[in-house]
C-alpha atoms as a PDB file:
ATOM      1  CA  UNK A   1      58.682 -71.214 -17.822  1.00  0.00           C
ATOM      2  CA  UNK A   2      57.632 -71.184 -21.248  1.00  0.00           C
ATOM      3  CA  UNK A   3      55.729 -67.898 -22.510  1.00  0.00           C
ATOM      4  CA  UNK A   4      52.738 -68.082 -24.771  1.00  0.00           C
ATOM      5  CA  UNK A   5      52.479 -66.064 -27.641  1.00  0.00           C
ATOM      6  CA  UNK A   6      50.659 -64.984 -30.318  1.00  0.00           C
ATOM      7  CA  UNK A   7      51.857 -64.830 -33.916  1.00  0.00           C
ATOM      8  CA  UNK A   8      50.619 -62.269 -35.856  1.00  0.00           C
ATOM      9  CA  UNK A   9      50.362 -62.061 -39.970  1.00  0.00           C
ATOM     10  CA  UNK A  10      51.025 -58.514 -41.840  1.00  0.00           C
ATOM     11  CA  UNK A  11      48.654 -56.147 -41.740  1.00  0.00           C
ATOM     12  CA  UNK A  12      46.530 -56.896 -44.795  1.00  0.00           C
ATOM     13  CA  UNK A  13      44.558 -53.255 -45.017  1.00  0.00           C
ATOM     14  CA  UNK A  14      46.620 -52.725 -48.466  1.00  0.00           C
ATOM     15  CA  UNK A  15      45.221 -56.130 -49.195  1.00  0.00           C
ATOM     16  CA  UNK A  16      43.843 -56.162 -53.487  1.00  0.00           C
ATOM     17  CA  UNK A  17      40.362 -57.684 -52.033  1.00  0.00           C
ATOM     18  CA  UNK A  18      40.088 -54.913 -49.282  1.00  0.00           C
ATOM     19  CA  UNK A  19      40.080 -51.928 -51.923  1.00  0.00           C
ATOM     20  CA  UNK A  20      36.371 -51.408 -53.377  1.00  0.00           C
ATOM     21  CA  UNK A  21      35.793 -52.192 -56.646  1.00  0.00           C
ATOM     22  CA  UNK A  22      35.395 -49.360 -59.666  1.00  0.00           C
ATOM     23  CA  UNK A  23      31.582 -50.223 -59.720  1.00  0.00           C
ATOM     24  CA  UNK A  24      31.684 -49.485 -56.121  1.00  0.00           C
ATOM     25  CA  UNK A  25      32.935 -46.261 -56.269  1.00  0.00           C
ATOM     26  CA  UNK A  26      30.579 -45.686 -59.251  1.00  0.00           C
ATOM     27  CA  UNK A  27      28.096 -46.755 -56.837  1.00  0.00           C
ATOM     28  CA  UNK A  28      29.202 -44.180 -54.175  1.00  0.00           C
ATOM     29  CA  UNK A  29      30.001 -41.549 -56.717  1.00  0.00           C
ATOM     30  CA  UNK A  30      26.154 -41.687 -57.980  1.00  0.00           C
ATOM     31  CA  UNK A  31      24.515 -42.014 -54.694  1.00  0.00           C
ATOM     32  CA  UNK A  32      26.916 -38.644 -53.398  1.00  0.00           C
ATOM     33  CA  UNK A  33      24.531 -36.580 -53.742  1.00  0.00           C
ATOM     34  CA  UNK A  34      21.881 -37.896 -51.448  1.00  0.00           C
ATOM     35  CA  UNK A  35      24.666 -38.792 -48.569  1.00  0.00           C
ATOM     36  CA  UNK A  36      25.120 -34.834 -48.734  1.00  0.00           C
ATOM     37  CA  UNK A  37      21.472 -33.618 -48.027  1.00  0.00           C
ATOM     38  CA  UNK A  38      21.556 -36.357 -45.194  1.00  0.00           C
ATOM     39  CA  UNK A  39      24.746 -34.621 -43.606  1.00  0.00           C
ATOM     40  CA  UNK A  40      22.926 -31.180 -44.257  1.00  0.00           C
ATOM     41  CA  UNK A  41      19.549 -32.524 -42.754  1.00  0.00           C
ATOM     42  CA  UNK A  42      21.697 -34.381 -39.939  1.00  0.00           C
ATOM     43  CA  UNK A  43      23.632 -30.968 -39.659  1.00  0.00           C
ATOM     44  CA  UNK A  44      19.898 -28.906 -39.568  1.00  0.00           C
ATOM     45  CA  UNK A  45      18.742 -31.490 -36.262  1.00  0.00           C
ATOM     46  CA  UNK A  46      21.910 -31.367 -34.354  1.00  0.00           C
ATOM     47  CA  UNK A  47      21.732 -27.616 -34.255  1.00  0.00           C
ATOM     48  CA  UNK A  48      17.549 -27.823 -33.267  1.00  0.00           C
ATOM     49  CA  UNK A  49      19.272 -29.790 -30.298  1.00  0.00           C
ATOM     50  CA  UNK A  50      21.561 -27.382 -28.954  1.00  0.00           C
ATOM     51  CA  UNK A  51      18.500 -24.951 -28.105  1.00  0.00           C
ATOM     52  CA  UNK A  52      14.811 -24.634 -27.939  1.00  0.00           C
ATOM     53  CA  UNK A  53      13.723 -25.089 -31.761  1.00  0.00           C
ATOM     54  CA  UNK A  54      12.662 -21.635 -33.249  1.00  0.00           C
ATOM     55  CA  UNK A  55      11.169 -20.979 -36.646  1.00  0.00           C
ATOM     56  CA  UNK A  56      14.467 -20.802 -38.058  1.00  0.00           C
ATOM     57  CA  UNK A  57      15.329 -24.256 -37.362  1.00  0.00           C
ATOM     58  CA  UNK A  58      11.979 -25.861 -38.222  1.00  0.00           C
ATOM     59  CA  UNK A  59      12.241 -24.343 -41.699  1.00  0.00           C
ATOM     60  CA  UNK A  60      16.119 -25.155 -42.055  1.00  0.00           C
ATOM     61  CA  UNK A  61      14.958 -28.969 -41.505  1.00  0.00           C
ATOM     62  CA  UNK A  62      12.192 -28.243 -43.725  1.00  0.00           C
ATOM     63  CA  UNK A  63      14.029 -27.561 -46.176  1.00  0.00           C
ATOM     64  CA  UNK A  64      16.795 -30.209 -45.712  1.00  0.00           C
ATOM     65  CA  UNK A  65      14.129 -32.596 -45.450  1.00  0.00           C
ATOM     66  CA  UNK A  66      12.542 -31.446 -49.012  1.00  0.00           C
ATOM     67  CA  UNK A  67      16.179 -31.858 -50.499  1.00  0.00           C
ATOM     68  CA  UNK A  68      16.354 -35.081 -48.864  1.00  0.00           C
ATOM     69  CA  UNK A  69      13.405 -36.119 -50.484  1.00  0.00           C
ATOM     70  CA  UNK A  70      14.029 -34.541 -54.116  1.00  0.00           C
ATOM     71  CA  UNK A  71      17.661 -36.469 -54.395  1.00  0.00           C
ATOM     72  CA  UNK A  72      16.342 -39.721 -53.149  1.00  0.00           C
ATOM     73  CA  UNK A  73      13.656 -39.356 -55.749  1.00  0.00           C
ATOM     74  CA  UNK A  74      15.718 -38.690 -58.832  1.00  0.00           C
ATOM     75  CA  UNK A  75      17.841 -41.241 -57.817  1.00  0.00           C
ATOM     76  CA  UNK A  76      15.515 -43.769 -57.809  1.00  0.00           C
ATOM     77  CA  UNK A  77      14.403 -42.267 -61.181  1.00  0.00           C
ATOM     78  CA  UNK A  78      17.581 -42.325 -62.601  1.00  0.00           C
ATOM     79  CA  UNK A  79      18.033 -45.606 -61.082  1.00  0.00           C
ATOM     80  CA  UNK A  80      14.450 -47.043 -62.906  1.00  0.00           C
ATOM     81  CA  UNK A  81      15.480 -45.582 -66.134  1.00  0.00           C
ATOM     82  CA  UNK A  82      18.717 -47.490 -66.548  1.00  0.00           C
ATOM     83  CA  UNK A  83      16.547 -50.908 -65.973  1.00  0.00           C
ATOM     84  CA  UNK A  84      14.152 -52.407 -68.407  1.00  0.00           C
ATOM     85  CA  UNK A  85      11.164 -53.269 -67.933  1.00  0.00           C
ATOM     86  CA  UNK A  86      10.603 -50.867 -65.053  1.00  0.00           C
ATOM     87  CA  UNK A  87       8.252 -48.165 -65.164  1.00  0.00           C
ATOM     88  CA  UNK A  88       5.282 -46.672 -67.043  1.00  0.00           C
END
């Protein structure tokens, strides 16, 4: 009886072309601060959902939401400033 068999290759996860690239993490580095507020606003919901929402929680995701907002907007201002020919 002959068995049939698979044949692996190496584990490539340390692999050059798996590793992001430095603009990448420049990328990521610049757009930390918004992934932050959307952990805190994420963090503000999940804890609405654990009870009945009281005042406290509609103004902690009021405010999470407003931070939200304010990083998303200067980085898409910082963003429009970098490129010419883009804005007023």
């Amino acid at each position: 009886m002959d068995h049939i068999v698979t044949v692996q290759h190496a584990v490539t996860a340390f692999a050059e072309w798996l590793e992001p690239t430095d603009a990448e993490l420049d990328a990521i580095d610049a757009e930390m601060p918004l992934i932050l507020a959307d952990v805190d606003l994420l963090d503000a919901q999940i804890i609405a959902l654990d009870h009945p929402t009281n005042e406290v929680d509609q103004t902690r995701i009021r405010r999470a939401r407003r931070r939200v907002l304010t990083v998303r907007r200067e980085l898409v201002n910082r963003t429009a400033d970098g490129m010419p020919g883009v804005g007023a």
